[in-house]
PDB file of N, CA and C in Angstrom:
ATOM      1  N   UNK A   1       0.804  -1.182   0.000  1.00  0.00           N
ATOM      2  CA  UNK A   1       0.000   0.000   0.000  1.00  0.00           C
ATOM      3  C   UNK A   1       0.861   1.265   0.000  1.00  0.00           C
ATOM      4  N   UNK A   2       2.224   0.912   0.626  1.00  0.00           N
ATOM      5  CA  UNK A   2       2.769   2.436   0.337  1.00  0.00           C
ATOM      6  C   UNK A   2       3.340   2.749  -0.691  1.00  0.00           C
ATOM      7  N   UNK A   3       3.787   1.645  -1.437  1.00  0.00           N
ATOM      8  CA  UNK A   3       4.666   1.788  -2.911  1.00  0.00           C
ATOM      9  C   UNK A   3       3.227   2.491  -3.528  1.00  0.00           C
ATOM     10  N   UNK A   4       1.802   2.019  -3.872  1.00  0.00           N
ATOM     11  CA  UNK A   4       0.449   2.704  -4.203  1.00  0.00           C
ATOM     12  C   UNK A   4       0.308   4.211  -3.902  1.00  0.00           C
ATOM     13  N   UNK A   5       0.560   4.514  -2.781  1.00  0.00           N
ATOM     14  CA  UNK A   5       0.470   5.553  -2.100  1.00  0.00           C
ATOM     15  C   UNK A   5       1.642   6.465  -2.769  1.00  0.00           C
ATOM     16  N   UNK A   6       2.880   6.445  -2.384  1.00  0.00           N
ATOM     17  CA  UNK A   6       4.095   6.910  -3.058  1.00  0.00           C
ATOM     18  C   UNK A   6       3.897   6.882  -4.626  1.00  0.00           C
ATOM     19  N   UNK A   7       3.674   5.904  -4.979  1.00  0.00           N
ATOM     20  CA  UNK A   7       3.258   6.232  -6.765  1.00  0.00           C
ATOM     21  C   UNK A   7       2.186   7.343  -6.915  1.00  0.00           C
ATOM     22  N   UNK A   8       1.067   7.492  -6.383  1.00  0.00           N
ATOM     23  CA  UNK A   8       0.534   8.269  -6.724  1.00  0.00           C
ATOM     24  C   UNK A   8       0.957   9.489  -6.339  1.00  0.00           C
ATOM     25  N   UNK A   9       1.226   9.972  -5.053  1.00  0.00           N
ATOM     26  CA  UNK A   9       1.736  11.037  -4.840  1.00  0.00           C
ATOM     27  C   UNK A   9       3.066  11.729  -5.891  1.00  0.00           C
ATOM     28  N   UNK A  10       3.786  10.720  -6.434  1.00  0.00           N
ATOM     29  CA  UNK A  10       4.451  11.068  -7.562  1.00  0.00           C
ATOM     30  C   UNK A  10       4.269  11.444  -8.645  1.00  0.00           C
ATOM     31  N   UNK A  11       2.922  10.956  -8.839  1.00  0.00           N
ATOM     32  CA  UNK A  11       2.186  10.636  -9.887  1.00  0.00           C
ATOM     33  C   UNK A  11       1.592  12.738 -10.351  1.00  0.00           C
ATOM     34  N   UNK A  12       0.888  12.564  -8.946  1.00  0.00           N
ATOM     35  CA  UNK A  12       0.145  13.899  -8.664  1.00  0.00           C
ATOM     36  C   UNK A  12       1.910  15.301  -9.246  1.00  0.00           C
ATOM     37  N   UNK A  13       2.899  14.874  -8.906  1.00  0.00           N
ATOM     38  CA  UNK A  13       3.723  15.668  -8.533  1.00  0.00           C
ATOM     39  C   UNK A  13       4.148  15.878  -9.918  1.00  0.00           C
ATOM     40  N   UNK A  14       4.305  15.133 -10.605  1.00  0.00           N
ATOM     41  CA  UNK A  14       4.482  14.887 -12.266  1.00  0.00           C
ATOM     42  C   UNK A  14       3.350  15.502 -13.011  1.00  0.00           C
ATOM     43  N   UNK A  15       2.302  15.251 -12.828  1.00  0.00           N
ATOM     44  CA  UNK A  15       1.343  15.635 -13.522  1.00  0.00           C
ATOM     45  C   UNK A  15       1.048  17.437 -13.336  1.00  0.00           C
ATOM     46  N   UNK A  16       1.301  17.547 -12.238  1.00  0.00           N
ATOM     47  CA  UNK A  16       1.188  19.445 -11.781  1.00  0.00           C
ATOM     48  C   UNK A  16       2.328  19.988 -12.381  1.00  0.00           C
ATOM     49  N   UNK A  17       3.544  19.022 -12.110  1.00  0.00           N
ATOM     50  CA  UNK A  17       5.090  19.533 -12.993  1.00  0.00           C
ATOM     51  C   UNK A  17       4.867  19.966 -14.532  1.00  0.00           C
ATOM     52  N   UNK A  18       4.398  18.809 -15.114  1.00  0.00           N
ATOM     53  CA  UNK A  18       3.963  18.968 -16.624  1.00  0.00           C
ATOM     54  C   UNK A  18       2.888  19.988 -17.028  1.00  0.00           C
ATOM     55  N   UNK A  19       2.131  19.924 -16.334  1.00  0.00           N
ATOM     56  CA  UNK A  19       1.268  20.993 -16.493  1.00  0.00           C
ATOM     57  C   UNK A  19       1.847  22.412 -16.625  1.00  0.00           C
ATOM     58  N   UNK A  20       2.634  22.712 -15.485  1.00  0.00           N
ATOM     59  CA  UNK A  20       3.270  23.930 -15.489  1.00  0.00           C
ATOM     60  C   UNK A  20       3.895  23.986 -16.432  1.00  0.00           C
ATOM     61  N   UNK A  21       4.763  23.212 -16.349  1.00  0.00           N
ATOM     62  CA  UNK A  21       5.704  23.197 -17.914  1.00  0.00           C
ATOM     63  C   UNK A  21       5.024  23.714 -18.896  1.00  0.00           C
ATOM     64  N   UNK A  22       3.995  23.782 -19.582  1.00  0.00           N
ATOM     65  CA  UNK A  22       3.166  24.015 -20.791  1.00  0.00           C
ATOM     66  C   UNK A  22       2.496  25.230 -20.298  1.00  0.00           C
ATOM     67  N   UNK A  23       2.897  25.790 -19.370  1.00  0.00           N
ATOM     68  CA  UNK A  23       1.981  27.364 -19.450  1.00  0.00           C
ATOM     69  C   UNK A  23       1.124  26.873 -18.942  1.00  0.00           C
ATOM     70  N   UNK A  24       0.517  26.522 -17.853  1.00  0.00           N
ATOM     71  CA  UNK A  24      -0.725  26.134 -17.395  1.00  0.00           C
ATOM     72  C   UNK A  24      -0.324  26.361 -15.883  1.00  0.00           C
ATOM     73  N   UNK A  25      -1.105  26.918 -15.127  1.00  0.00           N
ATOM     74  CA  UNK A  25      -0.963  27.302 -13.765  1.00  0.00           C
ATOM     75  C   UNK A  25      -1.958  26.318 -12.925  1.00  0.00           C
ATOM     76  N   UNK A  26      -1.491  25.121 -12.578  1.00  0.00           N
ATOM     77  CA  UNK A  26      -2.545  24.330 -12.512  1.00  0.00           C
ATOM     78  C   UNK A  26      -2.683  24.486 -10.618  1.00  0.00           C
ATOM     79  N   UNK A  27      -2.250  24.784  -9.954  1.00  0.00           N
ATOM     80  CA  UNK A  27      -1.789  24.661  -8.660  1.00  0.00           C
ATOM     81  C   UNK A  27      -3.372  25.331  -7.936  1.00  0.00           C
ATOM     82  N   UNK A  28      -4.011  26.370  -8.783  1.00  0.00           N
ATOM     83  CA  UNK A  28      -5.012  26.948  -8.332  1.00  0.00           C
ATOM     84  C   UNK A  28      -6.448  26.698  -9.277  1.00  0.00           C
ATOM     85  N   UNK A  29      -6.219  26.021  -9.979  1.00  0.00           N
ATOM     86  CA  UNK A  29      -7.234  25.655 -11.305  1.00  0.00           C
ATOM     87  C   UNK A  29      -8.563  24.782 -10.084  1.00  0.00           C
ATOM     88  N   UNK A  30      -9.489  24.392 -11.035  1.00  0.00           N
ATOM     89  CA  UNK A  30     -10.588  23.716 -10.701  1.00  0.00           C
ATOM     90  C   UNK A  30      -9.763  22.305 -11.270  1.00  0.00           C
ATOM     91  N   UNK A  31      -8.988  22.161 -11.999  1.00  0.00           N
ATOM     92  CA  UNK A  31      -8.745  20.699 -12.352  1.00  0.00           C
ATOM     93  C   UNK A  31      -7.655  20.115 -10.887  1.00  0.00           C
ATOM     94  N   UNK A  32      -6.885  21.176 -10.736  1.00  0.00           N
ATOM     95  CA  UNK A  32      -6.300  20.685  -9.331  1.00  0.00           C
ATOM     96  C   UNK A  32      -6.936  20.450  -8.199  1.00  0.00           C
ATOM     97  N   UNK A  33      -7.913  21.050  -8.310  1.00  0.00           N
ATOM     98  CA  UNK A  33      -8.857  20.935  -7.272  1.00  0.00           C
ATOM     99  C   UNK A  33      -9.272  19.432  -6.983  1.00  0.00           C
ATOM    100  N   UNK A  34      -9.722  18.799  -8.144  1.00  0.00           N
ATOM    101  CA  UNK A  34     -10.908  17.903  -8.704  1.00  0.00           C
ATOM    102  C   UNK A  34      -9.599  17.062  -8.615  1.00  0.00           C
ATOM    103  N   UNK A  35      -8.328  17.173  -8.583  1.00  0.00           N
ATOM    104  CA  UNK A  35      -7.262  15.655  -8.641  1.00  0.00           C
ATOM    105  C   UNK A  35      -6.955  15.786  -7.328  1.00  0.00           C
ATOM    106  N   UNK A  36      -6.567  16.671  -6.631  1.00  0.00           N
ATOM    107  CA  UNK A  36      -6.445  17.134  -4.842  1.00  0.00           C
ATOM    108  C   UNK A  36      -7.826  16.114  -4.633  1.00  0.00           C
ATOM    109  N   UNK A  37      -8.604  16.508  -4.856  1.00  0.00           N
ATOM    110  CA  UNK A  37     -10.077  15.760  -4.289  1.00  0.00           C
ATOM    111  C   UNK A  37      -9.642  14.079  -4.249  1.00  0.00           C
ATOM    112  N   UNK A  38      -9.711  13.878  -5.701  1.00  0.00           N
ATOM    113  CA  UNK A  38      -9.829  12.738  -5.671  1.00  0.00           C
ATOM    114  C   UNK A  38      -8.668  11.586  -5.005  1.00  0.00           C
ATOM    115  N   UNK A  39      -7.136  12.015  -5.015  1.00  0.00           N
ATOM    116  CA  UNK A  39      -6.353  11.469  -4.356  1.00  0.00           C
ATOM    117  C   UNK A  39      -6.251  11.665  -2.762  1.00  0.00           C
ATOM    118  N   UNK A  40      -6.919  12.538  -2.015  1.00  0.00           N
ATOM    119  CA  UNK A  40      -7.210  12.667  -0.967  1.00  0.00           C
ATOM    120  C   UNK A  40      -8.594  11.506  -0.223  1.00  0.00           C
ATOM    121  N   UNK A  41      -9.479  11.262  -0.924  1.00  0.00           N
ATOM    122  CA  UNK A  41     -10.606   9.920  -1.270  1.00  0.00           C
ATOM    123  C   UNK A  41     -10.085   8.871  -1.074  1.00  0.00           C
ATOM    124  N   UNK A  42      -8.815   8.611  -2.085  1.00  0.00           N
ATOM    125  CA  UNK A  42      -8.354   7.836  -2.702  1.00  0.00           C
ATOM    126  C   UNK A  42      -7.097   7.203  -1.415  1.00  0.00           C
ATOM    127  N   UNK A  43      -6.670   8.261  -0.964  1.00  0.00           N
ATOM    128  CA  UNK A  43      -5.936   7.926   0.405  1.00  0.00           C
ATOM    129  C   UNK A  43      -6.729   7.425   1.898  1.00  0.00           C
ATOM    130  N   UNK A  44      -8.125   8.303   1.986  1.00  0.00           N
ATOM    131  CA  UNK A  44      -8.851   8.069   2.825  1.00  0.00           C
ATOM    132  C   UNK A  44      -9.167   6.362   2.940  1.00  0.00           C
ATOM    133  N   UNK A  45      -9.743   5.969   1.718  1.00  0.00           N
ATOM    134  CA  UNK A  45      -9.946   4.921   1.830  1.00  0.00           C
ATOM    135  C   UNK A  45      -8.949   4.003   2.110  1.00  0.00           C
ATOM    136  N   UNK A  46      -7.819   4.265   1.380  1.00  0.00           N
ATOM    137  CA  UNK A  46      -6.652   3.919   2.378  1.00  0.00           C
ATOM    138  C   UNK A  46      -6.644   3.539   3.221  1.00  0.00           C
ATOM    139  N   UNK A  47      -6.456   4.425   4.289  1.00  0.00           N
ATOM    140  CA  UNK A  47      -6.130   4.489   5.444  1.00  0.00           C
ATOM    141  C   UNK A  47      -7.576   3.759   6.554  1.00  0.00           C
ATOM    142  N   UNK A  48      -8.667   3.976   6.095  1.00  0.00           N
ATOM    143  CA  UNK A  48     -10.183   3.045   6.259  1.00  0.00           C
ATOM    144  C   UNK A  48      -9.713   1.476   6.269  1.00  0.00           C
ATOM    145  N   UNK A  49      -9.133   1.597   5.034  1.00  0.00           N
ATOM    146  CA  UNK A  49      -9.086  -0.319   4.505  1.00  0.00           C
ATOM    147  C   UNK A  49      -7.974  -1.061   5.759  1.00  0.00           C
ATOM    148  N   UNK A  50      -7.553  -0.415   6.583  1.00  0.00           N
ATOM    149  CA  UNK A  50      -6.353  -1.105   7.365  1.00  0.00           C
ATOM    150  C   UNK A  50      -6.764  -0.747   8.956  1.00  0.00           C
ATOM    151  N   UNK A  51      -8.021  -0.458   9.069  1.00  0.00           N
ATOM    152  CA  UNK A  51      -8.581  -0.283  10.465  1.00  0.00           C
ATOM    153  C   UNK A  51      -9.138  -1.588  10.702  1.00  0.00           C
ATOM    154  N   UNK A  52      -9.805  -2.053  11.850  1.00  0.00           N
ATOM    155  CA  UNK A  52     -10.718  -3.022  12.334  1.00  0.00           C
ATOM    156  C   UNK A  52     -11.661  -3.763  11.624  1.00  0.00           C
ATOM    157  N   UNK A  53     -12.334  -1.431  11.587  1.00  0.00           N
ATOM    158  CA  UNK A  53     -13.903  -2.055  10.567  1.00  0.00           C
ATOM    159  C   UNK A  53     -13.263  -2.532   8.572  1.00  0.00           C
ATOM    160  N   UNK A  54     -12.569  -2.089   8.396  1.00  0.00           N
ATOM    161  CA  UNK A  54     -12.067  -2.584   7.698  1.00  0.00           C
ATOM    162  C   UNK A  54     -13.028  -1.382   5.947  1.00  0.00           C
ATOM    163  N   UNK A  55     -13.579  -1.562   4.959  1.00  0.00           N
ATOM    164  CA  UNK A  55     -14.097  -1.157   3.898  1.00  0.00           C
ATOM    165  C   UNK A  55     -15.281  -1.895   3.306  1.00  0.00           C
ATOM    166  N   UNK A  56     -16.852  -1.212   3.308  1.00  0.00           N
ATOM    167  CA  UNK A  56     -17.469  -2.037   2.392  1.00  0.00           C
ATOM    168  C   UNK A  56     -17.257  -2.203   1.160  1.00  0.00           C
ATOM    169  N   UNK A  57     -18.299  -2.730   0.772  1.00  0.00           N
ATOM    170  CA  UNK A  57     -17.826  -3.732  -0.728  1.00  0.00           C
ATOM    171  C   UNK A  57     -17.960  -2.432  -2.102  1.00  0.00           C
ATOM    172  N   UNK A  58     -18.833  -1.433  -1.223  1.00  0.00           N
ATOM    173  CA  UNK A  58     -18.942  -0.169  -1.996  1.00  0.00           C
ATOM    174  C   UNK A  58     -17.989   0.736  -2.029  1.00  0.00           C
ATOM    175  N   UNK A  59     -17.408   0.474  -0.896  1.00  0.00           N
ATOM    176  CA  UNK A  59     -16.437   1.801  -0.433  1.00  0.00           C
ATOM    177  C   UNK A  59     -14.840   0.760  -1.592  1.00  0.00           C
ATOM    178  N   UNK A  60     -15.295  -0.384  -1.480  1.00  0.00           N
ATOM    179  CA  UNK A  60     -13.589  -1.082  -2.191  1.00  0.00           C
ATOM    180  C   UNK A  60     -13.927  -1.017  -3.800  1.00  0.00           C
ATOM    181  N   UNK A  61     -15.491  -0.667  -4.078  1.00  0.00           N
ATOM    182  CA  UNK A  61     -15.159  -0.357  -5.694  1.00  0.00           C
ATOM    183  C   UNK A  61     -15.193   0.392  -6.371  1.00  0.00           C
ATOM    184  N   UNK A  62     -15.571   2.103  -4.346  1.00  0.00           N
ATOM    185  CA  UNK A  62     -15.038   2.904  -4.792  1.00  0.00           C
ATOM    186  C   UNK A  62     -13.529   3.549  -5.279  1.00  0.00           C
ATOM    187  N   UNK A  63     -12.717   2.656  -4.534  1.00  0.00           N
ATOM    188  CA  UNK A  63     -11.283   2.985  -3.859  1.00  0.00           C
ATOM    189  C   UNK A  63     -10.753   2.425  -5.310  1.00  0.00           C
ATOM    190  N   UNK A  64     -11.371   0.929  -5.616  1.00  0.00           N
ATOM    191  CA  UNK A  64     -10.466   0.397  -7.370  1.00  0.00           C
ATOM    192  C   UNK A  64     -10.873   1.400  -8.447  1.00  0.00           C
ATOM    193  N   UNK A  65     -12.443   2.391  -8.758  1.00  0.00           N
ATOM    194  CA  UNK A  65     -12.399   3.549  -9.668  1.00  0.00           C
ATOM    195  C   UNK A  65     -11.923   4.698  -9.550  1.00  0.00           C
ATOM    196  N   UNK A  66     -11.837   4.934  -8.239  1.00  0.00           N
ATOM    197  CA  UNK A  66     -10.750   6.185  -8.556  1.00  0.00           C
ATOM    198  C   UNK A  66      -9.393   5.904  -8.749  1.00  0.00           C
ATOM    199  N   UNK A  67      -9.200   5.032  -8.574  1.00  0.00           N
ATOM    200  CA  UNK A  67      -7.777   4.552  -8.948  1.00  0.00           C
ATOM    201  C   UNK A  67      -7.198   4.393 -10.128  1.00  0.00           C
ATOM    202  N   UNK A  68      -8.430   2.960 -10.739  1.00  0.00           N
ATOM    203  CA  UNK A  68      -8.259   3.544 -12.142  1.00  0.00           C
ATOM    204  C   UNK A  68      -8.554   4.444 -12.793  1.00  0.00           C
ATOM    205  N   UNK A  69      -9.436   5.628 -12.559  1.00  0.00           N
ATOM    206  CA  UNK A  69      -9.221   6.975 -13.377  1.00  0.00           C
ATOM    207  C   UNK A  69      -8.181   7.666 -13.177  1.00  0.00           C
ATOM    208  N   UNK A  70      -7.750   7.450 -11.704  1.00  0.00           N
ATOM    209  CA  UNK A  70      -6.231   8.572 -11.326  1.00  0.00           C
ATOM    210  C   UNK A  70      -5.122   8.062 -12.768  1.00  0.00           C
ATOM    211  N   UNK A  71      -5.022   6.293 -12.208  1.00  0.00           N
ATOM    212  CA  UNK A  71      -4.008   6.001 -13.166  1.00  0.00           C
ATOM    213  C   UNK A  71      -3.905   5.982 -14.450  1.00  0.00           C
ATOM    214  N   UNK A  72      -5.478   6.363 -15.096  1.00  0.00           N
ATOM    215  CA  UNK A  72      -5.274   6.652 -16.764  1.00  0.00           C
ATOM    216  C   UNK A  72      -5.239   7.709 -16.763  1.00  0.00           C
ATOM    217  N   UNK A  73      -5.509   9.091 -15.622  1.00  0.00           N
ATOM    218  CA  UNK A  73      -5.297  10.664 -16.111  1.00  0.00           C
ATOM    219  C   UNK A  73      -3.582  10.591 -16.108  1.00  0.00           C
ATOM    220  N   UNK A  74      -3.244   9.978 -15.316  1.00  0.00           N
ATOM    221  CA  UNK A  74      -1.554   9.944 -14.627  1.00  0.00           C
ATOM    222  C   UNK A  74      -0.838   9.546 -15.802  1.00  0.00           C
ATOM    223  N   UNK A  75      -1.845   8.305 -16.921  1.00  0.00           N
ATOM    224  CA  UNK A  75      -0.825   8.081 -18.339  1.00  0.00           C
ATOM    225  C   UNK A  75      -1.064   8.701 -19.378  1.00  0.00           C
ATOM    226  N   UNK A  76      -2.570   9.468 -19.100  1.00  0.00           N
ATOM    227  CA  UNK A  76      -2.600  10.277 -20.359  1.00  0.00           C
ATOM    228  C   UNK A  76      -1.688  11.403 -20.376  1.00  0.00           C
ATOM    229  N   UNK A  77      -1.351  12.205 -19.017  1.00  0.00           N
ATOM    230  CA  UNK A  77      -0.562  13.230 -18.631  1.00  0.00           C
ATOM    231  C   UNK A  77       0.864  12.887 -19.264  1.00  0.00           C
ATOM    232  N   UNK A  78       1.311  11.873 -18.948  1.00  0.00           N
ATOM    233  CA  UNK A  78       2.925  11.754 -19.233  1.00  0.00           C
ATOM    234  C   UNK A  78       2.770  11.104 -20.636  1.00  0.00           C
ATOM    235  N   UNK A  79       1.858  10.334 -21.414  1.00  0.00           N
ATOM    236  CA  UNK A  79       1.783  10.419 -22.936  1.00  0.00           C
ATOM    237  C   UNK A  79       1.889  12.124 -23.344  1.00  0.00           C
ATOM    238  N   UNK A  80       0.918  12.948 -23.149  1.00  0.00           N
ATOM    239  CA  UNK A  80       0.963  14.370 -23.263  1.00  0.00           C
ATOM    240  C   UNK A  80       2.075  14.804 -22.985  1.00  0.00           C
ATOM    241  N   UNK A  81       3.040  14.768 -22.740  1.00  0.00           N
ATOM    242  CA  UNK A  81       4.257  15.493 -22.438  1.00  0.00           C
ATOM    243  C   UNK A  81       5.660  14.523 -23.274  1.00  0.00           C
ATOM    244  N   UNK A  82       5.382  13.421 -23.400  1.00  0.00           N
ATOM    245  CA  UNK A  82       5.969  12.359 -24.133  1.00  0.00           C
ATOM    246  C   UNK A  82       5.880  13.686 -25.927  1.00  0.00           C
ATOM    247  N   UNK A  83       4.843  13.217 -26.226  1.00  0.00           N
ATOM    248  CA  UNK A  83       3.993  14.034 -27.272  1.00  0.00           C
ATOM    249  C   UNK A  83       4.879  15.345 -27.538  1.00  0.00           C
ATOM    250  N   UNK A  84       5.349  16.025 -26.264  1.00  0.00           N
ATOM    251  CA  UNK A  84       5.522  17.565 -26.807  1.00  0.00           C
ATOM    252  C   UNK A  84       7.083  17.557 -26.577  1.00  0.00           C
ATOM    253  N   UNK A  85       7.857  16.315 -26.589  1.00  0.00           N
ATOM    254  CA  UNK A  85       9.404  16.367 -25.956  1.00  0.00           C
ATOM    255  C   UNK A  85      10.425  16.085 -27.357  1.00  0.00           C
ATOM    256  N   UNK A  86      11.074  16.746 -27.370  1.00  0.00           N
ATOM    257  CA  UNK A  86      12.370  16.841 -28.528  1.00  0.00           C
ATOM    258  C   UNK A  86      13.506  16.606 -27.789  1.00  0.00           C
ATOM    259  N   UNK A  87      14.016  15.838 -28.494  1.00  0.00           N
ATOM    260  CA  UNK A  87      15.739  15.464 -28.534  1.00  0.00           C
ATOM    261  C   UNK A  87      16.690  16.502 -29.075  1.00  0.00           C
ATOM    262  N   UNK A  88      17.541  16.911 -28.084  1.00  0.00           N
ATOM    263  CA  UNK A  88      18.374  18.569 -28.918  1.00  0.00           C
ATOM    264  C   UNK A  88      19.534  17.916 -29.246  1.00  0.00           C
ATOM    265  N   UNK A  89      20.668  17.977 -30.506  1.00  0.00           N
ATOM    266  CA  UNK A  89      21.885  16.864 -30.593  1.00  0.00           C
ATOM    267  C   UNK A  89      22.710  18.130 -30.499  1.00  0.00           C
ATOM    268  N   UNK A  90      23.812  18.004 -30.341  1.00  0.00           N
ATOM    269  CA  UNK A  90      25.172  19.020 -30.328  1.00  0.00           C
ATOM    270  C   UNK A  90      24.798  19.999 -31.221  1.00  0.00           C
ATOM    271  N   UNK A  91      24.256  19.855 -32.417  1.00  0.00           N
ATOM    272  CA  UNK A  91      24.173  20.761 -33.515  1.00  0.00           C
ATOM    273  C   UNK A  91      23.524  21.841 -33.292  1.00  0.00           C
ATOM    274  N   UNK A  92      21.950  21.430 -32.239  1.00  0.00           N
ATOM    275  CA  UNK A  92      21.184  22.390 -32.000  1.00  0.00           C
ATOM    276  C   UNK A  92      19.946  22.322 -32.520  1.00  0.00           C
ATOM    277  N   UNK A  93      19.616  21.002 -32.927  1.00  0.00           N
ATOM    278  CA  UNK A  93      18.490  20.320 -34.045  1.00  0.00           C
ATOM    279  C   UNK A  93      17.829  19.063 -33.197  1.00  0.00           C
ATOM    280  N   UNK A  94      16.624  20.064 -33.373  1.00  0.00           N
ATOM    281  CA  UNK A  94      15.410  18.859 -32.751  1.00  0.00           C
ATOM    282  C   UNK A  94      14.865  18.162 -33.210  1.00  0.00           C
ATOM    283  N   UNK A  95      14.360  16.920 -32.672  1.00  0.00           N
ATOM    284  CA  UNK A  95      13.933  15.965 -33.226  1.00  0.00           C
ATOM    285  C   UNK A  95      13.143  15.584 -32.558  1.00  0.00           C
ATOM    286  N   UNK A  96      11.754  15.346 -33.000  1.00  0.00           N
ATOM    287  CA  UNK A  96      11.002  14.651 -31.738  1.00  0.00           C
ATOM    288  C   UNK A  96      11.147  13.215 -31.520  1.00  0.00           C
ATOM    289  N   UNK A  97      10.622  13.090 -30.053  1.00  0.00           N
ATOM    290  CA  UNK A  97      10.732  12.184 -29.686  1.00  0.00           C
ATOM    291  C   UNK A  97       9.780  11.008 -30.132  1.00  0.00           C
ATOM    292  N   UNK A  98      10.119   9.855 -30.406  1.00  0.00           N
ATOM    293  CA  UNK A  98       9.711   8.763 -31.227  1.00  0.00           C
ATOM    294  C   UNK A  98       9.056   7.495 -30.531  1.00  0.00           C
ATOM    295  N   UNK A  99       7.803   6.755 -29.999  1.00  0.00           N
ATOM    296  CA  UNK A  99       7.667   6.027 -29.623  1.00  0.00           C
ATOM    297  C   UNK A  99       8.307   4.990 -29.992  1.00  0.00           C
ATOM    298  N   UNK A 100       8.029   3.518 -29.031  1.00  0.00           N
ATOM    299  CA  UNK A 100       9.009   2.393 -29.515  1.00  0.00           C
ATOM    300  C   UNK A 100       8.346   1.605 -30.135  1.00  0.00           C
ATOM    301  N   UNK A 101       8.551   0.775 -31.075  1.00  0.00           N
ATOM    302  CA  UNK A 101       8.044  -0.307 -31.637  1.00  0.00           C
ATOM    303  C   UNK A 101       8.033  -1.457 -31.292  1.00  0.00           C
TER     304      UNK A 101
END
């Protein structure tokens, strides 16, 4: 659960990084808001799932969808920045960057 935990928080930290990067002030936006929200949920239940009472069966399929939405905004984010990244060579000539085959 903490490698989960630590990934996402990385996750969050990357995704606000990139954002900025592109001219986007995301730190005060409604979209930061709405990912603050949801990884804060997303921890709660967390921290729920390792008590006594333990998580209902609602609360555990709430905890697996936000998860998987965090983790496809988290790959669409770093595809998006994948997308906008160039290779500079000695010369001074960019090249974008090339998925793998």
């Amino acid at each position: 659960m903490r490698v989960v935990r630590r990934l996402l928080a990385d996750g969050i930290a990357r995704l606000v990084a990139a954002t900025e990067a592109f001219g986007y002030v995301a730190r005060n936006t409604e979209v930061h808001r709405m990912i603050k929200e949801k990884i804060d949920r997303i921890n709660f239940l967390a921290h729920k799932s390792k008590t006594p009472e333990g998580l209902t069966n609602e609360e555990k399929a709430e905890q697996f969808r936000l998860r998987e939405e965090y983790i496809k905004e988290w790959r669409e984010g770093v595809l998006q920045t994948l997308d906008n990244t160039y290779i500079v060579d000695e010369n001074g000539k960019e090249t974008k960057l090339k998925p793998k085959e």
